[in-house]
PDB file of N, CA and C in Angstrom:
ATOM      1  N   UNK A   1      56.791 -96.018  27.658  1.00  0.00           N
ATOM      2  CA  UNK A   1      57.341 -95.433  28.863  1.00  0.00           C
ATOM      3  C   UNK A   1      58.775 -95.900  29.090  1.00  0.00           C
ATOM      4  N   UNK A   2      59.007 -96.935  28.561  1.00  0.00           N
ATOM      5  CA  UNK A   2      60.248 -97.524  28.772  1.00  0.00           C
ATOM      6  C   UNK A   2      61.514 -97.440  27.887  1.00  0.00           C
ATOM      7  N   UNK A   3      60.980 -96.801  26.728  1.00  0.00           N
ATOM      8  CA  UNK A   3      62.140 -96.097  25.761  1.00  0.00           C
ATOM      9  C   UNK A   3      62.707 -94.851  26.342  1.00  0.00           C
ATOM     10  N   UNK A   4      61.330 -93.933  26.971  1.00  0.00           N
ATOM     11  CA  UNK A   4      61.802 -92.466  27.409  1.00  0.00           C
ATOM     12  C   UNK A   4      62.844 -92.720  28.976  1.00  0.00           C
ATOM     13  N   UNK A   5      62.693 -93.667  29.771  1.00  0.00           N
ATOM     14  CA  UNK A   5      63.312 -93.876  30.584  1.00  0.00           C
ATOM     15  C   UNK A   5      64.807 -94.153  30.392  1.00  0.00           C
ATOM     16  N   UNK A   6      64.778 -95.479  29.576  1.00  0.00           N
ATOM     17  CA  UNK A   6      66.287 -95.495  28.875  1.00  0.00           C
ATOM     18  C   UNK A   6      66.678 -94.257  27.984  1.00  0.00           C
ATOM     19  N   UNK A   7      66.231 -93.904  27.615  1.00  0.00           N
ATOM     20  CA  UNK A   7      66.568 -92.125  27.070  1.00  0.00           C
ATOM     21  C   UNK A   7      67.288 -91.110  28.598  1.00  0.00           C
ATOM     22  N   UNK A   8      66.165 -91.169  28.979  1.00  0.00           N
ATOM     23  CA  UNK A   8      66.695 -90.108  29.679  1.00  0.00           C
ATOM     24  C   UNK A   8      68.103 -90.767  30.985  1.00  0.00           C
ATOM     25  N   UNK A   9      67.998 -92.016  30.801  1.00  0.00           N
ATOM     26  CA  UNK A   9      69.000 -92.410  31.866  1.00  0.00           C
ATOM     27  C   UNK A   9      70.594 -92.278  30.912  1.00  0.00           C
ATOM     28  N   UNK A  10      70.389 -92.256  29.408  1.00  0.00           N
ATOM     29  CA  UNK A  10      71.073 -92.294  28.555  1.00  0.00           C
ATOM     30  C   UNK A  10      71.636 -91.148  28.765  1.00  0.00           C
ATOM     31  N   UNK A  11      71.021 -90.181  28.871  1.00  0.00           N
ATOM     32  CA  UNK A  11      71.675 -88.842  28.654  1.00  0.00           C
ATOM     33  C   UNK A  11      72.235 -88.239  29.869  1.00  0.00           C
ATOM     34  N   UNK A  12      71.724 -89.208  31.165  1.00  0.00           N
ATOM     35  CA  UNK A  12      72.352 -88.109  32.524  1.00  0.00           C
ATOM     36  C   UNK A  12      73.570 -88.823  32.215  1.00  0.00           C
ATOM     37  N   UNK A  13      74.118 -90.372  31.820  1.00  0.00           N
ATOM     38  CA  UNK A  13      74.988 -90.915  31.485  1.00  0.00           C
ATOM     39  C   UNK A  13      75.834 -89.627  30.812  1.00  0.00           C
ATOM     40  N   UNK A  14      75.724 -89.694  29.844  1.00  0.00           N
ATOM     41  CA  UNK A  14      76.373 -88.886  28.736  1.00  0.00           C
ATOM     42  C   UNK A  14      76.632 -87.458  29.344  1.00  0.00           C
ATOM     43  N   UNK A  15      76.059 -86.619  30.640  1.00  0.00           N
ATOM     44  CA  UNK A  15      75.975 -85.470  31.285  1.00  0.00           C
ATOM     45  C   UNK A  15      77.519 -86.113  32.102  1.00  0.00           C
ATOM     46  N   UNK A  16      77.530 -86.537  32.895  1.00  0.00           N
ATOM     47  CA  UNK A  16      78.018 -87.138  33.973  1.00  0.00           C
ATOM     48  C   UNK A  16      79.803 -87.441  33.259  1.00  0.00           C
ATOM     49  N   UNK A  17      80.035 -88.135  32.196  1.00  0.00           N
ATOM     50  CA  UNK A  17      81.033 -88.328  31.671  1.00  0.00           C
ATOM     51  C   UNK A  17      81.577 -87.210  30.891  1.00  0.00           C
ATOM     52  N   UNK A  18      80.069 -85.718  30.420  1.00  0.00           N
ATOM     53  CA  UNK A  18      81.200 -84.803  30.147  1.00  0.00           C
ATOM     54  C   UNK A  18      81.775 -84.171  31.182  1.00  0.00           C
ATOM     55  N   UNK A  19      80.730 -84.213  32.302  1.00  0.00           N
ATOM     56  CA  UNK A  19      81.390 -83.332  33.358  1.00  0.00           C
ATOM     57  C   UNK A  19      82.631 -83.720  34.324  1.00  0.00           C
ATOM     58  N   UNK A  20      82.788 -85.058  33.740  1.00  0.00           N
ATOM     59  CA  UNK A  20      83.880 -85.869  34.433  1.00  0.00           C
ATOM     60  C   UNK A  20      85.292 -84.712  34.943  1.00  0.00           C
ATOM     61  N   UNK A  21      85.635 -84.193  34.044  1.00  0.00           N
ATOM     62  CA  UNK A  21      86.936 -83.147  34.310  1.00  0.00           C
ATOM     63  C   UNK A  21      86.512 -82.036  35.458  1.00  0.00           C
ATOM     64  N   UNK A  22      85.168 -81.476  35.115  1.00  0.00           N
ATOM     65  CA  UNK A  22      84.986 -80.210  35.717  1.00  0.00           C
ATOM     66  C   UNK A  22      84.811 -80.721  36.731  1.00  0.00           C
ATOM     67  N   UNK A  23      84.265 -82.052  37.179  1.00  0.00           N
ATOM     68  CA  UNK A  23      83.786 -82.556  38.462  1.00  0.00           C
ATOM     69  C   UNK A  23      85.026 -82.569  39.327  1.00  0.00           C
ATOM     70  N   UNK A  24      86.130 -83.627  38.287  1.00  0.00           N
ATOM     71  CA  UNK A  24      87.340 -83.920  38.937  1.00  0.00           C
ATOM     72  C   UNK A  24      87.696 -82.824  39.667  1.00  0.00           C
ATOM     73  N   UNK A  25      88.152 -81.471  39.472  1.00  0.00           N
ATOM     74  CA  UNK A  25      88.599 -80.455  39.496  1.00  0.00           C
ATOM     75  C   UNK A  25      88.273 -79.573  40.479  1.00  0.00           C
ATOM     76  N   UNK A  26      87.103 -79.799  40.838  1.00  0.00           N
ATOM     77  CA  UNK A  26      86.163 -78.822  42.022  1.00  0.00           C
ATOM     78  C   UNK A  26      86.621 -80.273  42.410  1.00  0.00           C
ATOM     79  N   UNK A  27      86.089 -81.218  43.302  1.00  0.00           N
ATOM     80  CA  UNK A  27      86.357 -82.156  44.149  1.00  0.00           C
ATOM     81  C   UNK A  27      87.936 -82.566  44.484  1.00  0.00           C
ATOM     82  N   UNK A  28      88.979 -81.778  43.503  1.00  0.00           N
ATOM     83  CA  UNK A  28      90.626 -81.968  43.756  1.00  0.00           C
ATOM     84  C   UNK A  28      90.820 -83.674  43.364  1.00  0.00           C
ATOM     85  N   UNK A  29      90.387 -84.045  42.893  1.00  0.00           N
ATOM     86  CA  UNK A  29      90.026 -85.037  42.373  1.00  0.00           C
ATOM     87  C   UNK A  29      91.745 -85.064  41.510  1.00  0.00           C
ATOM     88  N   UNK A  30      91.460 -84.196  40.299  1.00  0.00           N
ATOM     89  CA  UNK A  30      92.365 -84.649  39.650  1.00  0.00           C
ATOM     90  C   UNK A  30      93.665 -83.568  39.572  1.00  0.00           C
ATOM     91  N   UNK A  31      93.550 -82.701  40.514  1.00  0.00           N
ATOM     92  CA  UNK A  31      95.118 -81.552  40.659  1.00  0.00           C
ATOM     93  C   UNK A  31      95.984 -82.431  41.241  1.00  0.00           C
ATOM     94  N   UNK A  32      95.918 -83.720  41.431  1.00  0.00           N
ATOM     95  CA  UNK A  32      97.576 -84.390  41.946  1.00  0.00           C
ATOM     96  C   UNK A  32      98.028 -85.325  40.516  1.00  0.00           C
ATOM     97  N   UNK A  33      96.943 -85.178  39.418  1.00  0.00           N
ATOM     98  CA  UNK A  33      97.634 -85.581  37.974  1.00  0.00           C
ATOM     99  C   UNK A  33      98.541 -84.830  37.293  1.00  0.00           C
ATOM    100  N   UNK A  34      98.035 -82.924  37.648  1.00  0.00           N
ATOM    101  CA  UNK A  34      98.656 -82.511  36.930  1.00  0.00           C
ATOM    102  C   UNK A  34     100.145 -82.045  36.785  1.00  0.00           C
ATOM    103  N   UNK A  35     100.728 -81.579  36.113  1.00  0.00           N
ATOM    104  CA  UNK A  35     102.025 -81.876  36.149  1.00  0.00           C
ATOM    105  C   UNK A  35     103.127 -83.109  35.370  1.00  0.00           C
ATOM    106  N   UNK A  36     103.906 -83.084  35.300  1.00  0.00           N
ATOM    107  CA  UNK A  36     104.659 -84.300  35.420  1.00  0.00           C
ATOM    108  C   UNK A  36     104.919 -84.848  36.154  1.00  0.00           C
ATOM    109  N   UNK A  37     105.096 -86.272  35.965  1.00  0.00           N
ATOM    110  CA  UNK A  37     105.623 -87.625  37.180  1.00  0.00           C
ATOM    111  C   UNK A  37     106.959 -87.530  37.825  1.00  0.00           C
ATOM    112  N   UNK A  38     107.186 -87.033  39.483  1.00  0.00           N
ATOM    113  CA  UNK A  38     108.465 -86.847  39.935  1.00  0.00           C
ATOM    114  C   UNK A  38     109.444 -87.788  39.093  1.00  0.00           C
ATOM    115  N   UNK A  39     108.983 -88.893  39.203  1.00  0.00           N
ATOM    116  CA  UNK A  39     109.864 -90.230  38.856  1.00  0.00           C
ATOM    117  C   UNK A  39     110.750 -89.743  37.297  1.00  0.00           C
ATOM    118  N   UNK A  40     109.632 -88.882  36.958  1.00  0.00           N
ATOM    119  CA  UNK A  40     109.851 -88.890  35.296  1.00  0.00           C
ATOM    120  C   UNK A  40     110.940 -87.627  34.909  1.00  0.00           C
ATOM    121  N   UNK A  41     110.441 -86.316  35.868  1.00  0.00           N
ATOM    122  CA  UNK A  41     111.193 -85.000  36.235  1.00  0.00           C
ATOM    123  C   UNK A  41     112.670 -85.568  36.829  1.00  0.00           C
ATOM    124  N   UNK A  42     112.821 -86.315  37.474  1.00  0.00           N
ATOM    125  CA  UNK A  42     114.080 -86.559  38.249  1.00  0.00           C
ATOM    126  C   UNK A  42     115.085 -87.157  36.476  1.00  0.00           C
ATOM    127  N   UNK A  43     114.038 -88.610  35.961  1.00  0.00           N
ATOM    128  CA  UNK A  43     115.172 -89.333  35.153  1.00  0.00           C
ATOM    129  C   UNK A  43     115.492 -87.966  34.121  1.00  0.00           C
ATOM    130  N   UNK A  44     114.751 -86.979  33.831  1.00  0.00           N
ATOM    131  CA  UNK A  44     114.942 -86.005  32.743  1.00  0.00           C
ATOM    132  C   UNK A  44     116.489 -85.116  33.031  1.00  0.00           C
ATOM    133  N   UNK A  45     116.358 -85.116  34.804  1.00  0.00           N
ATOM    134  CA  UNK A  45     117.589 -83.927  35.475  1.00  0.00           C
ATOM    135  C   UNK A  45     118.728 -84.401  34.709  1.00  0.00           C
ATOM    136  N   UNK A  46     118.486 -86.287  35.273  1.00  0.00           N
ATOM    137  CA  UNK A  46     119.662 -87.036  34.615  1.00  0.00           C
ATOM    138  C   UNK A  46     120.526 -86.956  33.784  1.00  0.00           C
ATOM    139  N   UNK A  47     118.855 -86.921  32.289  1.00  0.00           N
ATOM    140  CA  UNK A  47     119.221 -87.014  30.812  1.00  0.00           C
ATOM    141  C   UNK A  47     120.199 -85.458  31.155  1.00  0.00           C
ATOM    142  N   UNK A  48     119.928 -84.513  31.514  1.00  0.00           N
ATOM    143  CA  UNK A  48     120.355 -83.099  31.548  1.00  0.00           C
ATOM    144  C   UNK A  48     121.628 -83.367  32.000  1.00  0.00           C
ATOM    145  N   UNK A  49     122.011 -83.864  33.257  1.00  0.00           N
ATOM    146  CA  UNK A  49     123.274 -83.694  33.875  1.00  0.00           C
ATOM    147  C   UNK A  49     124.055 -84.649  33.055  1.00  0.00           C
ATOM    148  N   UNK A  50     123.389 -85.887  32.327  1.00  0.00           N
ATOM    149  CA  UNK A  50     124.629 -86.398  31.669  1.00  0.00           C
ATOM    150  C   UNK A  50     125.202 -85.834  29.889  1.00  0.00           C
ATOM    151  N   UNK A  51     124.365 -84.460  29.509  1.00  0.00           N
ATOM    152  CA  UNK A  51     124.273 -84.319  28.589  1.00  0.00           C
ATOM    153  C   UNK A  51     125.592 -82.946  28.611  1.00  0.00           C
ATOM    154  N   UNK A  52     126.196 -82.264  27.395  1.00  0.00           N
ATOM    155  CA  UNK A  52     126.626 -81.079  27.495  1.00  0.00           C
ATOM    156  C   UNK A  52     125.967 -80.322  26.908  1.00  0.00           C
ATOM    157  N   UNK A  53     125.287 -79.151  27.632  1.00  0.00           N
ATOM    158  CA  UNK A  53     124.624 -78.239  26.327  1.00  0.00           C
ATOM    159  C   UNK A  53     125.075 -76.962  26.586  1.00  0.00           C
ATOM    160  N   UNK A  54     125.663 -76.431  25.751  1.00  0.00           N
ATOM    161  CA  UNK A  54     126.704 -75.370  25.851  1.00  0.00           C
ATOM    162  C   UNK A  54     125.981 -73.944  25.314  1.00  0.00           C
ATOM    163  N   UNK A  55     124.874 -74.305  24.575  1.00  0.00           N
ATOM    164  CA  UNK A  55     124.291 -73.371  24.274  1.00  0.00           C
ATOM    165  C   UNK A  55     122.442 -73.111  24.614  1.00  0.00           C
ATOM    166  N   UNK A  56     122.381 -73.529  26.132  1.00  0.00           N
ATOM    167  CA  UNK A  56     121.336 -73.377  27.293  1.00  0.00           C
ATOM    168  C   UNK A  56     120.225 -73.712  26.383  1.00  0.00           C
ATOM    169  N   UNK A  57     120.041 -75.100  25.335  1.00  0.00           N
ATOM    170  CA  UNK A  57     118.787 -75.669  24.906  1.00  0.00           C
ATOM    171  C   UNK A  57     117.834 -76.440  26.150  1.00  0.00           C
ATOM    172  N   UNK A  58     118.675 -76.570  27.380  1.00  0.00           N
ATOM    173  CA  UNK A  58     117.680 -77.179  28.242  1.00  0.00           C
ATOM    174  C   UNK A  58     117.860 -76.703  29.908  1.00  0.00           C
ATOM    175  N   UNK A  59     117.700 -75.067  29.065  1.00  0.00           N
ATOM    176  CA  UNK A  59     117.794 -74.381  30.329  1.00  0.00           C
ATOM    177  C   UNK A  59     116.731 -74.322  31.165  1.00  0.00           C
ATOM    178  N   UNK A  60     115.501 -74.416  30.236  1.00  0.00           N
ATOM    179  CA  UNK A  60     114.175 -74.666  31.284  1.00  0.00           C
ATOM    180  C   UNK A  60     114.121 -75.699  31.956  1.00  0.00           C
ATOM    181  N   UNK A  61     114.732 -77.157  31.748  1.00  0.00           N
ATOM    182  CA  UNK A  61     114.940 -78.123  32.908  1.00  0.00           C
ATOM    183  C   UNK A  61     115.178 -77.999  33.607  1.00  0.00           C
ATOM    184  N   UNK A  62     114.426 -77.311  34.902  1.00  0.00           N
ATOM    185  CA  UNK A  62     114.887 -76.984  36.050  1.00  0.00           C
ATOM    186  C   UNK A  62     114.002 -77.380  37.397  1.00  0.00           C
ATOM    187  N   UNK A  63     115.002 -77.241  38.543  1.00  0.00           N
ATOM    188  CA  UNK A  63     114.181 -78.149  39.517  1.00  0.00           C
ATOM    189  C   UNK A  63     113.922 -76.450  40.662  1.00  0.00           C
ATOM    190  N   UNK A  64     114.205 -75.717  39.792  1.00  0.00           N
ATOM    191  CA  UNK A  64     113.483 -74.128  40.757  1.00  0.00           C
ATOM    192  C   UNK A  64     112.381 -74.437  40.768  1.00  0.00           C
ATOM    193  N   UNK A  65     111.984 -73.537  41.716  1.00  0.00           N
ATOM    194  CA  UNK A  65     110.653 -73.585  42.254  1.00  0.00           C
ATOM    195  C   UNK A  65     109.817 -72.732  40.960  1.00  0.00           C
ATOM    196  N   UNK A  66     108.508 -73.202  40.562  1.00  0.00           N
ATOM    197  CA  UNK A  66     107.771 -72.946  39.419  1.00  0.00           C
ATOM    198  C   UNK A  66     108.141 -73.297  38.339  1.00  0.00           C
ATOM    199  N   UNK A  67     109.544 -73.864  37.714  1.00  0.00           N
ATOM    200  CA  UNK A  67     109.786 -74.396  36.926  1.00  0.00           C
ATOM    201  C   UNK A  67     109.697 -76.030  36.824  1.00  0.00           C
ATOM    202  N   UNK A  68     109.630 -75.968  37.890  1.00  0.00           N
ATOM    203  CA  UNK A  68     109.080 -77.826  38.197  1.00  0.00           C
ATOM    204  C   UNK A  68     108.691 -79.395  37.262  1.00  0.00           C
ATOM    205  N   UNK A  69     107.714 -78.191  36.834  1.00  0.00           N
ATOM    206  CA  UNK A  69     106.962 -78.684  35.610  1.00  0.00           C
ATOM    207  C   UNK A  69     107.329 -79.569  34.196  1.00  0.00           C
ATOM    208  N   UNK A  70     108.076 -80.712  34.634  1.00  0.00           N
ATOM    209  CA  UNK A  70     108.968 -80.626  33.232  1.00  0.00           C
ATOM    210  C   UNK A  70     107.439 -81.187  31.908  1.00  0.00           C
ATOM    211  N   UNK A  71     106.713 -81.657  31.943  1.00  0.00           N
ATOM    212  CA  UNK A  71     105.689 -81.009  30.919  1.00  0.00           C
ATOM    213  C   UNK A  71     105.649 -79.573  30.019  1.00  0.00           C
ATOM    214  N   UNK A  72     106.535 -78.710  31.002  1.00  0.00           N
ATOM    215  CA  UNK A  72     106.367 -77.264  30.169  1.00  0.00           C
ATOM    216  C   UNK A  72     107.694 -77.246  29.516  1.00  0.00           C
ATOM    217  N   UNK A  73     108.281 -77.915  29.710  1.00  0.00           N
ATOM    218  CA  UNK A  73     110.351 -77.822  29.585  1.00  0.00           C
ATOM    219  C   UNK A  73     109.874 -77.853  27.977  1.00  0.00           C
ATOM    220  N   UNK A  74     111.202 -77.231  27.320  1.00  0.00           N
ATOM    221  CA  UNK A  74     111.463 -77.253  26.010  1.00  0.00           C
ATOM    222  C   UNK A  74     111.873 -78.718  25.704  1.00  0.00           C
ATOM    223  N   UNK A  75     110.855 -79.192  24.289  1.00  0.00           N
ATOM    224  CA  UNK A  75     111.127 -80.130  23.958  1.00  0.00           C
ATOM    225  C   UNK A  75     110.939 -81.409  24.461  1.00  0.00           C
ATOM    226  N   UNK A  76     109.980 -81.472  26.129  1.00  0.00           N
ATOM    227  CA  UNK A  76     109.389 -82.381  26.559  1.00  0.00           C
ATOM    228  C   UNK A  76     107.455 -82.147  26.312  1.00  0.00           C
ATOM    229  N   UNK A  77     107.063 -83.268  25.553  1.00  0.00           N
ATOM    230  CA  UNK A  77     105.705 -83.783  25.452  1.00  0.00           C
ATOM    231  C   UNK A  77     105.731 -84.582  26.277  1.00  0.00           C
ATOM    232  N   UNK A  78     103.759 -83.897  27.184  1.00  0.00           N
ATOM    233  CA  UNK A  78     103.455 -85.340  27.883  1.00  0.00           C
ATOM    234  C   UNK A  78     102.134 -85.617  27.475  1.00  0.00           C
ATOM    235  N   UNK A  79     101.286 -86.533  27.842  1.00  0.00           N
ATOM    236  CA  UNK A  79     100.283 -86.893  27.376  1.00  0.00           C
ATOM    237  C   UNK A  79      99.296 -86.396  28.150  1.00  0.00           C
ATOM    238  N   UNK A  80      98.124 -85.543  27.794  1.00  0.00           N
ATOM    239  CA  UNK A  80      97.246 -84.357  28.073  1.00  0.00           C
ATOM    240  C   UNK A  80      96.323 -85.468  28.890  1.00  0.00           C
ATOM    241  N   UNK A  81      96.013 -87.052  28.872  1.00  0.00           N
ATOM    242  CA  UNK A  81      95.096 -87.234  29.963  1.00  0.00           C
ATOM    243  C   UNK A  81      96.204 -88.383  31.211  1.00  0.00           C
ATOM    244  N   UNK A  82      97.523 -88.499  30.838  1.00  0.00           N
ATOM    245  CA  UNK A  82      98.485 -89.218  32.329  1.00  0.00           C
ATOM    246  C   UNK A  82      99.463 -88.052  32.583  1.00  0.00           C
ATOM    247  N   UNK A  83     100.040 -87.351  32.120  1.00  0.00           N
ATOM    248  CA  UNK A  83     101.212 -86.168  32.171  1.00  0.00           C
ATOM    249  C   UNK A  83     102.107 -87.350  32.436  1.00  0.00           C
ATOM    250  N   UNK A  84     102.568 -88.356  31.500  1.00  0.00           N
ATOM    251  CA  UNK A  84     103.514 -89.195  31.625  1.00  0.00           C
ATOM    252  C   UNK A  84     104.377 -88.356  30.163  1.00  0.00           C
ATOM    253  N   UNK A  85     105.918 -88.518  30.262  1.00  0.00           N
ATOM    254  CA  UNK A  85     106.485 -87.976  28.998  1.00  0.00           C
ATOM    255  C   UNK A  85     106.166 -88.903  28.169  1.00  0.00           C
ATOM    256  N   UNK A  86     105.841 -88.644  27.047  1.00  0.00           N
ATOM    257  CA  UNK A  86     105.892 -89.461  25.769  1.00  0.00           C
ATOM    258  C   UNK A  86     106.335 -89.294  25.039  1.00  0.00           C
ATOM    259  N   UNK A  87     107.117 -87.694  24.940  1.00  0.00           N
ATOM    260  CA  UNK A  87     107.848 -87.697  23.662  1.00  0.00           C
ATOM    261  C   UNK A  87     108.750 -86.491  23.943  1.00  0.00           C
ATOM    262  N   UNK A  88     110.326 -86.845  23.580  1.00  0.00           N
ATOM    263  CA  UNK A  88     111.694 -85.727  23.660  1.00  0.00           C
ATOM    264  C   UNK A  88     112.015 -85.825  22.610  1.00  0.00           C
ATOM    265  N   UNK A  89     112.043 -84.425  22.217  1.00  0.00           N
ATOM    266  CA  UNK A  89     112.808 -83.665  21.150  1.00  0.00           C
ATOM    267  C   UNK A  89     114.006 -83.269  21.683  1.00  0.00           C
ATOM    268  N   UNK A  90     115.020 -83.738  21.309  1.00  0.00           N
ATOM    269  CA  UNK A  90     116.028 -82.879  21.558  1.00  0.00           C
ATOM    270  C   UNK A  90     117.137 -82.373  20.341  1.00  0.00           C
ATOM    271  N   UNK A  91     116.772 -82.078  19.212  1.00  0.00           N
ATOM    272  CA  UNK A  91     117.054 -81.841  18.253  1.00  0.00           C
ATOM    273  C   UNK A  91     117.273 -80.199  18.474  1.00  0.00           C
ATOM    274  N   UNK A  92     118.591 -79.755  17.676  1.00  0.00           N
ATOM    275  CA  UNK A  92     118.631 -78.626  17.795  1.00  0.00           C
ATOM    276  C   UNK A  92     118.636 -77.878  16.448  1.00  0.00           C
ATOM    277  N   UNK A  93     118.041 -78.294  15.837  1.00  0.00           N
ATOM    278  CA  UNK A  93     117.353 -77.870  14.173  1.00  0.00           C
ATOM    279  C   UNK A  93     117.082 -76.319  14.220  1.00  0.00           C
ATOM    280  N   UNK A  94     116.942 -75.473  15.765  1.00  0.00           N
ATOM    281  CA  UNK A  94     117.066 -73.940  15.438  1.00  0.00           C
ATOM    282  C   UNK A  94     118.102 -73.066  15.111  1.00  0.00           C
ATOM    283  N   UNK A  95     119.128 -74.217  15.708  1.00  0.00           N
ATOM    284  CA  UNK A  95     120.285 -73.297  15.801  1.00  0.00           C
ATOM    285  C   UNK A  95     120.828 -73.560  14.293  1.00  0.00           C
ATOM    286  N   UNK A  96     121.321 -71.671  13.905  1.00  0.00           N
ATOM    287  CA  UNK A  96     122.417 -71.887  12.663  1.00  0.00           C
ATOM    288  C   UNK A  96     123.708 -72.775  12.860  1.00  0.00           C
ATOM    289  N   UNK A  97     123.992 -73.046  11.922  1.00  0.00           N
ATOM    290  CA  UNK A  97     125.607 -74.061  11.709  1.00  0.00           C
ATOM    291  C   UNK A  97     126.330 -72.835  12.370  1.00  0.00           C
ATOM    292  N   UNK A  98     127.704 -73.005  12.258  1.00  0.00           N
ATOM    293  CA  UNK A  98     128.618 -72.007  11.860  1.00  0.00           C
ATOM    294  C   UNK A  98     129.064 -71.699  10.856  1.00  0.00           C
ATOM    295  N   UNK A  99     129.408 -70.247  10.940  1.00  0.00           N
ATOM    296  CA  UNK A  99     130.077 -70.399   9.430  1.00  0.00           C
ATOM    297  C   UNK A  99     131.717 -70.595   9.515  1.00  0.00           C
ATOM    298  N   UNK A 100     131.354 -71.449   8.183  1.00  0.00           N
ATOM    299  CA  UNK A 100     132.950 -71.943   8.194  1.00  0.00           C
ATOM    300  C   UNK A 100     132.969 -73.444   7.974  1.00  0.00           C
ATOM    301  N   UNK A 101     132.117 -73.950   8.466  1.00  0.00           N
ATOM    302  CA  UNK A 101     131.745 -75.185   9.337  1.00  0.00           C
ATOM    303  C   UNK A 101     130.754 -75.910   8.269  1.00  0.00           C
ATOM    304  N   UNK A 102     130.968 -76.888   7.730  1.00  0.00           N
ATOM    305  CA  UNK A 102     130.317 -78.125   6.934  1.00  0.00           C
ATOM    306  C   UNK A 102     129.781 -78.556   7.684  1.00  0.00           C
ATOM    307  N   UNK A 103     127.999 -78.600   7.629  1.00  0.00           N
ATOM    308  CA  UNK A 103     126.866 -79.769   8.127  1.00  0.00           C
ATOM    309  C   UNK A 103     126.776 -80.919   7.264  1.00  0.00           C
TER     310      UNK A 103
END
């Protein structure tokens, strides 16, 4: 009797931690994670305003309304369970050289 008990307490366990997200989510639990970290959106404006980009690679950095998001910005990764940035690309490897012009 006492195996099936730890069994079954095993598994509401294991119920409970998948539903962890869906739970979060209906209870609003976790909609003030999502997004990026103001703190983090503001130092990015920074990186932007102290940068020149002449050819609008970080035109989605923007503090309009619905663009907010710098998680969605070109070339910003954040991490899918803190939405902290973890990783900028700012490489512009799409754009052609010029011609004329030695890389």
């Amino acid at each position: 009797m006492g195996g099936s008990s730890l069994q079954l307490l095993l598994t509401f366990f294991l119920f409970l931690l998948c539903m962890k997200p869906a739970l979060g989510n209906y209870w609003g639990v976790e909609d003030a994670n999502l997004g990026c970290k103001e703190h983090e959106r503001q130092a990015l404006i920074k990186i932007k305003e102290d940068l020149i980009d002449d050819y609008g690679h970080l035109s989605s950095w923007s503090t309009k309304v619905g663009r907010e998001d710098c998680c969605k910005w070109r070339g910003v990764n954040c991490s899918n369970q803190t939405s902290h940035v973890i990783q900028l690309n700012l490489s512009i490897s799409d754009v052609e050289p010029l011609r004329g012009v030695a890389v």
